[in-house]
PDB file of N, CA and C in Angstrom:
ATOM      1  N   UNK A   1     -14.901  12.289  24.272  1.00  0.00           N
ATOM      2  CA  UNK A   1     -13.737  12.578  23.442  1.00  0.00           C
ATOM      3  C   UNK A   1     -13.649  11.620  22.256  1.00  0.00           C
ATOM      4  N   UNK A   2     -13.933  10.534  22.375  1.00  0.00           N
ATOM      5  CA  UNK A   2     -13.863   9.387  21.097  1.00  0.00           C
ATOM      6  C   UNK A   2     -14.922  10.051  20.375  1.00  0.00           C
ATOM      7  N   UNK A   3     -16.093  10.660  20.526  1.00  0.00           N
ATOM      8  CA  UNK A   3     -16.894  11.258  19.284  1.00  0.00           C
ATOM      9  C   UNK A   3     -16.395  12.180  18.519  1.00  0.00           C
ATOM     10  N   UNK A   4     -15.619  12.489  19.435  1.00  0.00           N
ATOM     11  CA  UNK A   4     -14.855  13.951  18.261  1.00  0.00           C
ATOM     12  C   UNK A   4     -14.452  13.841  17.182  1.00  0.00           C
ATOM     13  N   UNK A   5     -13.804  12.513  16.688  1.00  0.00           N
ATOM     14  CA  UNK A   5     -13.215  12.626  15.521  1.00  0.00           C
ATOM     15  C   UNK A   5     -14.660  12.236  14.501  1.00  0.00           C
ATOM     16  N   UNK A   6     -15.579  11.554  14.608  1.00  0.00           N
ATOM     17  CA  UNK A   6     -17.084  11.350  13.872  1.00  0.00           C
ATOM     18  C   UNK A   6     -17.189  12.598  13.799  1.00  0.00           C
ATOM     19  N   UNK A   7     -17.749  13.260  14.571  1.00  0.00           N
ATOM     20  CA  UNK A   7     -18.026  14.346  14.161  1.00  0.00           C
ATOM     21  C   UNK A   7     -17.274  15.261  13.622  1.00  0.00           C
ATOM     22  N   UNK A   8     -15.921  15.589  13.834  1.00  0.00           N
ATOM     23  CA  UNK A   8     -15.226  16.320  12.425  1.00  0.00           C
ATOM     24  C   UNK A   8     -15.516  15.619  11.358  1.00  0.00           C
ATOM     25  N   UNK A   9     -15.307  14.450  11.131  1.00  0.00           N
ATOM     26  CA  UNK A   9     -15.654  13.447   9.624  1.00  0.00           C
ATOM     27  C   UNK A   9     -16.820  13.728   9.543  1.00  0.00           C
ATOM     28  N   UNK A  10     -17.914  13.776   9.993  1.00  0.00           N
ATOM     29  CA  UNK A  10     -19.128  14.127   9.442  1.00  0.00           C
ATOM     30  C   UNK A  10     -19.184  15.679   8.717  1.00  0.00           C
ATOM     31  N   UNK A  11     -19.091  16.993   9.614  1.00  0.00           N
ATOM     32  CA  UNK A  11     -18.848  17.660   9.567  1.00  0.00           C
ATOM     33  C   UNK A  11     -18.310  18.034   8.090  1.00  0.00           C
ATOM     34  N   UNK A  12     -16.914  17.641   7.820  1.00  0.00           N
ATOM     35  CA  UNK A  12     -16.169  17.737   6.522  1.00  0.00           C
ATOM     36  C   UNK A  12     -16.713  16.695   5.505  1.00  0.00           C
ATOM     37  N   UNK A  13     -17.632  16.181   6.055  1.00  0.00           N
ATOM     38  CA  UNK A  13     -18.537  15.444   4.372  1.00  0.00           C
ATOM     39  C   UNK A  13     -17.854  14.399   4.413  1.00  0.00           C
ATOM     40  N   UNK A  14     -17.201  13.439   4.695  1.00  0.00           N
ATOM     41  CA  UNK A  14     -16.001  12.419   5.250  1.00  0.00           C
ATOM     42  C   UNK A  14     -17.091  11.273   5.797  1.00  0.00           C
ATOM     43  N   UNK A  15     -16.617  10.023   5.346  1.00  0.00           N
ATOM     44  CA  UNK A  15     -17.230   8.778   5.993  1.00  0.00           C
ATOM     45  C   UNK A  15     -16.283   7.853   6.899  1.00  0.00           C
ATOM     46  N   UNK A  16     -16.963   7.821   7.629  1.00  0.00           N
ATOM     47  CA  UNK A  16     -15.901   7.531   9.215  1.00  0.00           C
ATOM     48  C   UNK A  16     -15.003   6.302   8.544  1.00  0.00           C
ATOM     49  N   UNK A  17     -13.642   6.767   8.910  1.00  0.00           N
ATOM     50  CA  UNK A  17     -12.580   5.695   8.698  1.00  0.00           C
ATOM     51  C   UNK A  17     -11.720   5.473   9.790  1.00  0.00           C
ATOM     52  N   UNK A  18     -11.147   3.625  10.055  1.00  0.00           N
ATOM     53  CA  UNK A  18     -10.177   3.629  11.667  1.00  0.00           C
ATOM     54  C   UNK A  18      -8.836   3.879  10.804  1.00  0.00           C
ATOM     55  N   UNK A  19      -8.147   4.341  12.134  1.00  0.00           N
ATOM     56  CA  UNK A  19      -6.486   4.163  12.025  1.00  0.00           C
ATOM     57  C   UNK A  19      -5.862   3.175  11.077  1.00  0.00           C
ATOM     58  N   UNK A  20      -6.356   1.731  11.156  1.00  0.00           N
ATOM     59  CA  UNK A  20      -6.348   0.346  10.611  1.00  0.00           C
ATOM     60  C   UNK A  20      -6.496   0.553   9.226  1.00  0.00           C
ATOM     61  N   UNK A  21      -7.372   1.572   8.748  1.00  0.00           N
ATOM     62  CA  UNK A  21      -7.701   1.440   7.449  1.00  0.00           C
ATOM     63  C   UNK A  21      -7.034   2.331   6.734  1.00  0.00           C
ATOM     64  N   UNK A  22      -6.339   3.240   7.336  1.00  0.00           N
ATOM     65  CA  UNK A  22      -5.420   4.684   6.818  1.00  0.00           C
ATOM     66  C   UNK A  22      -4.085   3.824   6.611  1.00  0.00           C
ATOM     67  N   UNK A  23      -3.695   2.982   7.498  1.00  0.00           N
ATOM     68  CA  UNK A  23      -2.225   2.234   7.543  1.00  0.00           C
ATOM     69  C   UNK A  23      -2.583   1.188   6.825  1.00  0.00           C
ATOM     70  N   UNK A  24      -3.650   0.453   6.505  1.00  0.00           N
ATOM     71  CA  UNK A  24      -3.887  -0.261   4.764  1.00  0.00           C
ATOM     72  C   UNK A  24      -3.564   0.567   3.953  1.00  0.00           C
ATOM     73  N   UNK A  25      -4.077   1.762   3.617  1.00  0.00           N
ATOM     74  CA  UNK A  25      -4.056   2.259   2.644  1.00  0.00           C
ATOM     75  C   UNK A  25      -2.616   2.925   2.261  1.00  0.00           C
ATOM     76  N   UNK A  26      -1.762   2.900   3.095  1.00  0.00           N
ATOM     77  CA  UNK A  26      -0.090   3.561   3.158  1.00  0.00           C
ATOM     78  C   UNK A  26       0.116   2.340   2.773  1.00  0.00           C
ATOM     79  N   UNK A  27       0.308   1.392   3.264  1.00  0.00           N
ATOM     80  CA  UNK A  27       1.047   0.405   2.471  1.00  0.00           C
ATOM     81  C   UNK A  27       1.011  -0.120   1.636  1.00  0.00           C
ATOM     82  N   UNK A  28      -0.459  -0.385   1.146  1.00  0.00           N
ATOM     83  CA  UNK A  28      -0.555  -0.773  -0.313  1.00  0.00           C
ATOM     84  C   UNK A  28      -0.116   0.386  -1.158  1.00  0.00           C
ATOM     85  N   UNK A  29      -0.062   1.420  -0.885  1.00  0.00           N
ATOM     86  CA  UNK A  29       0.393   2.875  -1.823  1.00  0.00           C
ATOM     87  C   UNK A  29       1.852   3.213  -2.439  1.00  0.00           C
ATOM     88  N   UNK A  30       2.262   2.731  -0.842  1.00  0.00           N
ATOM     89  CA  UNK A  30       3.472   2.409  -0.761  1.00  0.00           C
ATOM     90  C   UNK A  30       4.234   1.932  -1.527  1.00  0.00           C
ATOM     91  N   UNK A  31       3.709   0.577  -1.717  1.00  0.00           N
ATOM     92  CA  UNK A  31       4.198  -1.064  -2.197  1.00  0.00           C
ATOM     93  C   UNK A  31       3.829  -0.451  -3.852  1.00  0.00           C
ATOM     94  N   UNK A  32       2.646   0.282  -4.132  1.00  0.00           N
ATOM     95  CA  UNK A  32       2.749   0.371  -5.396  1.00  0.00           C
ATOM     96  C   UNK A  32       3.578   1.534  -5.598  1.00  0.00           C
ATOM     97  N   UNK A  33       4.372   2.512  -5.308  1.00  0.00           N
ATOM     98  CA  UNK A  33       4.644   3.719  -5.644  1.00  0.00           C
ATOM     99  C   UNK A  33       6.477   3.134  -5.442  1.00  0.00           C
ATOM    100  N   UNK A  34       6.721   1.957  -5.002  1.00  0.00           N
ATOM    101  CA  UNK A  34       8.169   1.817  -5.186  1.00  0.00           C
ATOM    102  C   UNK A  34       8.679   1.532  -4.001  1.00  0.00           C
ATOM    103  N   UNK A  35       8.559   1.804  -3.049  1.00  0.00           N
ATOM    104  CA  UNK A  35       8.935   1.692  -1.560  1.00  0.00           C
ATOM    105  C   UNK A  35       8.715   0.066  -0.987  1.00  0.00           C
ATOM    106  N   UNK A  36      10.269  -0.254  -1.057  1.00  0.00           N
ATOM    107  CA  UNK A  36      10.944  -1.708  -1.037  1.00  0.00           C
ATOM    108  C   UNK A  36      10.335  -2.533   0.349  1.00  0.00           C
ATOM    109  N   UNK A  37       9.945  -4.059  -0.170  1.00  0.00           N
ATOM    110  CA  UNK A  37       8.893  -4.314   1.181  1.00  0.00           C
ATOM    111  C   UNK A  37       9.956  -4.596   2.435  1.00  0.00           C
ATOM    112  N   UNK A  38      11.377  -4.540   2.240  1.00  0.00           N
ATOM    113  CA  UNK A  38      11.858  -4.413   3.446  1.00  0.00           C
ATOM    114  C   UNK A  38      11.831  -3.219   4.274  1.00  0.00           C
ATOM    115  N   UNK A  39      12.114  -1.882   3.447  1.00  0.00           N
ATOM    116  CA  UNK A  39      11.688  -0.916   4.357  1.00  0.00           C
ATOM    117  C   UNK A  39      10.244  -0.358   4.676  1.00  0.00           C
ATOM    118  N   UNK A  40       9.200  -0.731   4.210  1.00  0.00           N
ATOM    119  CA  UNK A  40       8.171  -0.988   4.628  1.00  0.00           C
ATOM    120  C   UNK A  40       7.440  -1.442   5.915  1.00  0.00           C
ATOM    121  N   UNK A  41       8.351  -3.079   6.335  1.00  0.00           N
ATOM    122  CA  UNK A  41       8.201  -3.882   7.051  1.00  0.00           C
ATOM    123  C   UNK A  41       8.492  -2.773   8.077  1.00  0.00           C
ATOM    124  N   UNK A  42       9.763  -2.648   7.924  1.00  0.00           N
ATOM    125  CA  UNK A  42       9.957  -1.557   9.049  1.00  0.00           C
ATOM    126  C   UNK A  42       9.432  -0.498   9.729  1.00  0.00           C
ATOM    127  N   UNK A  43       9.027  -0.010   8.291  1.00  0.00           N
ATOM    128  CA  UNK A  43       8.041   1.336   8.715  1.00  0.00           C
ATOM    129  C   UNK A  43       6.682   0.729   9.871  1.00  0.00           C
ATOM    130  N   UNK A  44       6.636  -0.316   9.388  1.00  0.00           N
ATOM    131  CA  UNK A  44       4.973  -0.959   9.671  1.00  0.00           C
ATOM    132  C   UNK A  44       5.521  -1.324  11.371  1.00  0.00           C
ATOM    133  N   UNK A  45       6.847  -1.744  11.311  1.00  0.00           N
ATOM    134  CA  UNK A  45       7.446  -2.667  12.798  1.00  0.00           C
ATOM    135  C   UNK A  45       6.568  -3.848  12.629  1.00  0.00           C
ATOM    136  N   UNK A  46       6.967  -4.774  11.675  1.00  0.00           N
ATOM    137  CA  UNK A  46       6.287  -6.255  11.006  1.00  0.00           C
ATOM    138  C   UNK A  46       8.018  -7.171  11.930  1.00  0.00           C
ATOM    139  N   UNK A  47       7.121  -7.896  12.072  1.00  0.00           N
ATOM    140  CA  UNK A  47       8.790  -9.176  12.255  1.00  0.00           C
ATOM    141  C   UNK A  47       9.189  -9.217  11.004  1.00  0.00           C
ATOM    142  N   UNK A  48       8.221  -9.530   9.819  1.00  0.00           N
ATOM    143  CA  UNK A  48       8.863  -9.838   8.541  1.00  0.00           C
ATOM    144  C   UNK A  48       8.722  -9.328   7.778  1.00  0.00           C
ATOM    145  N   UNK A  49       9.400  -8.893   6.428  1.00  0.00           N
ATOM    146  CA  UNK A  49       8.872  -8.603   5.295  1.00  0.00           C
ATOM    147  C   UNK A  49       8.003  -9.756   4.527  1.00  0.00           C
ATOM    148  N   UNK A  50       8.039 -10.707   4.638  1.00  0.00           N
ATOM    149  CA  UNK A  50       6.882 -11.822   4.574  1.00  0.00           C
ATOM    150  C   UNK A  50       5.754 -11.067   4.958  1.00  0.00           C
ATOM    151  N   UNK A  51       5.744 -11.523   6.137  1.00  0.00           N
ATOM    152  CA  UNK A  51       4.128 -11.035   6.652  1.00  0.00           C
ATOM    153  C   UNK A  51       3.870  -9.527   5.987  1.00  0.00           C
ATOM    154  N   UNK A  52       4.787  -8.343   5.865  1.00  0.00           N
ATOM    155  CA  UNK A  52       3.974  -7.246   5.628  1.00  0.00           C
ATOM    156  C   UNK A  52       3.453  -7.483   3.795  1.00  0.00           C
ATOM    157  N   UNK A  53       4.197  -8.462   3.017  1.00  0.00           N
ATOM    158  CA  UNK A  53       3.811  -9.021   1.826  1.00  0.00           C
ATOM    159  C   UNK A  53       2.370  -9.809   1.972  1.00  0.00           C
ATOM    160  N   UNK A  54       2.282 -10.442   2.836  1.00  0.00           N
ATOM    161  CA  UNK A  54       1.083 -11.527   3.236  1.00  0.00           C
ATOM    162  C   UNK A  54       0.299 -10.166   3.303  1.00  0.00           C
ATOM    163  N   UNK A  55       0.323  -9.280   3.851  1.00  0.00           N
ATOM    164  CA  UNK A  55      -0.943  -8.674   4.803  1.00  0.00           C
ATOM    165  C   UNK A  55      -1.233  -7.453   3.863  1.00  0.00           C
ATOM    166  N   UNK A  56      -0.052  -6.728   3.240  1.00  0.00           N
ATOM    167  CA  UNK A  56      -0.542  -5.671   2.089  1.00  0.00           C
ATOM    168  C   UNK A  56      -0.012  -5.775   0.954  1.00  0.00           C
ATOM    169  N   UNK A  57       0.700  -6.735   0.288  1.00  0.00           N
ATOM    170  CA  UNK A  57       0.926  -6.856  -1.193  1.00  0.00           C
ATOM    171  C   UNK A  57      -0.136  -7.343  -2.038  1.00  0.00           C
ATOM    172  N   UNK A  58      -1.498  -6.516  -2.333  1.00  0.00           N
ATOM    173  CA  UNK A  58      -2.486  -6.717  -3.009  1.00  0.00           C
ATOM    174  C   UNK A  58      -1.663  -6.316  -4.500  1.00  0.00           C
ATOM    175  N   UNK A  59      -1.790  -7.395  -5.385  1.00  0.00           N
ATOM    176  CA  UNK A  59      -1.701  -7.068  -7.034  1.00  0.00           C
ATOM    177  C   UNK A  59      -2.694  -6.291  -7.463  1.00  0.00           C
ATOM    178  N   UNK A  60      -2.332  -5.004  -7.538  1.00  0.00           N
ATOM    179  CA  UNK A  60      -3.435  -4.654  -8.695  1.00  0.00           C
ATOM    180  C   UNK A  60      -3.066  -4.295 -10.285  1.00  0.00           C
ATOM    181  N   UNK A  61      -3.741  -4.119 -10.835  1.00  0.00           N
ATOM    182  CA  UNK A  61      -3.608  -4.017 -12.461  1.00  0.00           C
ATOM    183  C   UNK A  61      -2.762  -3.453 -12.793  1.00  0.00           C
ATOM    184  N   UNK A  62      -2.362  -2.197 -12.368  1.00  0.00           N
ATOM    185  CA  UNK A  62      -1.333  -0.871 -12.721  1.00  0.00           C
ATOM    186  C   UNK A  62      -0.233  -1.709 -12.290  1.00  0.00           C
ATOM    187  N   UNK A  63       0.020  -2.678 -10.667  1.00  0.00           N
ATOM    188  CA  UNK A  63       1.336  -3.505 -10.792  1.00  0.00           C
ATOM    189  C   UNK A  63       1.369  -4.509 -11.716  1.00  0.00           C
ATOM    190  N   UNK A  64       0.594  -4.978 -12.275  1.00  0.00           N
ATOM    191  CA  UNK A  64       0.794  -5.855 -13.178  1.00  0.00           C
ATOM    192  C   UNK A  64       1.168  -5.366 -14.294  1.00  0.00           C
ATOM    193  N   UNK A  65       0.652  -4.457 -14.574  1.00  0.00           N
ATOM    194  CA  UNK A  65       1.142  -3.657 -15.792  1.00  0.00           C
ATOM    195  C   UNK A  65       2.375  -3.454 -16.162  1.00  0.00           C
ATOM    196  N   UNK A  66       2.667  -2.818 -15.062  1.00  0.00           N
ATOM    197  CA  UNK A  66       4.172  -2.262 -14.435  1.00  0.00           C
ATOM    198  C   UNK A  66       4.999  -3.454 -15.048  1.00  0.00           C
ATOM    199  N   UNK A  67       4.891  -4.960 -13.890  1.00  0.00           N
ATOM    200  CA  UNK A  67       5.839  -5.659 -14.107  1.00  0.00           C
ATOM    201  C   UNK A  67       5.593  -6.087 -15.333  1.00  0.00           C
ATOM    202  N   UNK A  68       4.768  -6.187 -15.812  1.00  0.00           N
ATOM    203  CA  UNK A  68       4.903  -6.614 -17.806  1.00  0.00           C
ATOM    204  C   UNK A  68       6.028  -5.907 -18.373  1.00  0.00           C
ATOM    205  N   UNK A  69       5.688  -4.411 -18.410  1.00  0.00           N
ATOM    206  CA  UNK A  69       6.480  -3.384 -19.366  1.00  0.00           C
ATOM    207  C   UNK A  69       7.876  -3.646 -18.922  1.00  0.00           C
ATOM    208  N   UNK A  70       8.326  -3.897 -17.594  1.00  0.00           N
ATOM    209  CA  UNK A  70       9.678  -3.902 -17.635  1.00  0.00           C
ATOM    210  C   UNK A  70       9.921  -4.971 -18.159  1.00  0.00           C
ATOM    211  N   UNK A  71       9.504  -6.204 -17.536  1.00  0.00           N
ATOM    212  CA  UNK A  71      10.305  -7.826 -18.185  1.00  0.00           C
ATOM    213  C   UNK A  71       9.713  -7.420 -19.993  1.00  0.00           C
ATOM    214  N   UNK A  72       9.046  -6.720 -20.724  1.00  0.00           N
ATOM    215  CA  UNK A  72       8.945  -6.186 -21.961  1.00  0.00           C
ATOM    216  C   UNK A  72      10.042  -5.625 -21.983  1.00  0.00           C
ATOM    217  N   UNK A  73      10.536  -4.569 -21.552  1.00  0.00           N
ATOM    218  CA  UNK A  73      11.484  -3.627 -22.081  1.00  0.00           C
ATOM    219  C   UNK A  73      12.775  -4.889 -22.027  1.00  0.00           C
ATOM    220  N   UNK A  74      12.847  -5.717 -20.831  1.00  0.00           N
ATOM    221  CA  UNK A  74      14.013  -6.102 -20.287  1.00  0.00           C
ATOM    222  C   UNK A  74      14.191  -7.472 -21.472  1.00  0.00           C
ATOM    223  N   UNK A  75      13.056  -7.876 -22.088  1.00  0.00           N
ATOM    224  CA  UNK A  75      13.221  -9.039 -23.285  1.00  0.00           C
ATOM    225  C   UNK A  75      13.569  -8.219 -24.711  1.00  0.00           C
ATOM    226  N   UNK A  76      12.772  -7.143 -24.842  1.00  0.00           N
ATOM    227  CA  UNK A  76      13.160  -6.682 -26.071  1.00  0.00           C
ATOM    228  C   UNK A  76      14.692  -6.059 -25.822  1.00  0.00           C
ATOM    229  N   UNK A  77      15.406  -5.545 -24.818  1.00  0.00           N
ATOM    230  CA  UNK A  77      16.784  -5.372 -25.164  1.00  0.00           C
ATOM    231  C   UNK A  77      17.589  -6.806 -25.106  1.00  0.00           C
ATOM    232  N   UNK A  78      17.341  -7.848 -25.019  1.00  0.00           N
ATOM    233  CA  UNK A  78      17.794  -9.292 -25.064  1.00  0.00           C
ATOM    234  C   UNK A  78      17.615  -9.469 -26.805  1.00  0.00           C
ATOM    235  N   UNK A  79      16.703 -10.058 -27.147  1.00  0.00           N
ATOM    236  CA  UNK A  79      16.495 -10.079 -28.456  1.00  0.00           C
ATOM    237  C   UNK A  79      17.361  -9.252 -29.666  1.00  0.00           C
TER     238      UNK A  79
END
């Protein structure tokens, strides 16, 4: 029974992926698409929103981006 799922992934042209790596990939998606790391934590059942920050708040470029344009938008209406 544990081969079964290889072989559907093979099958559908798919390169074998664990559980572990599907629930990386939700949370970093997550974390970039807006979804607040406290309810996150939760989703995940983390003790902390710390740790689920430690374990999937990878910066990538598009968040960096992100937070530029706002503290941009948020200086040019100051000025």
């Amino acid at each position: 029974m544990l081969n079964m799922p290889r072989r559907v992934l093979k099958r559908a042209g798919l390169e074998m992926i664990r559980f572990h790596d599907l629930r990386h990939t939700f949370s970093v998606l997550a974390l970039q698409n807006g979804v607040d790391v406290k309810t996150l934590s939760g989703i995940l059942c983390h003790y902390s929103a710390g740790f689920t920050l430690d374990t999937y708040g990878h910066i990538t470029t598009a968040m960096k981006q992100d937070a530029a344009n706002k503290v941009g938008g948020f200086l040019a209406g100051v000025v």
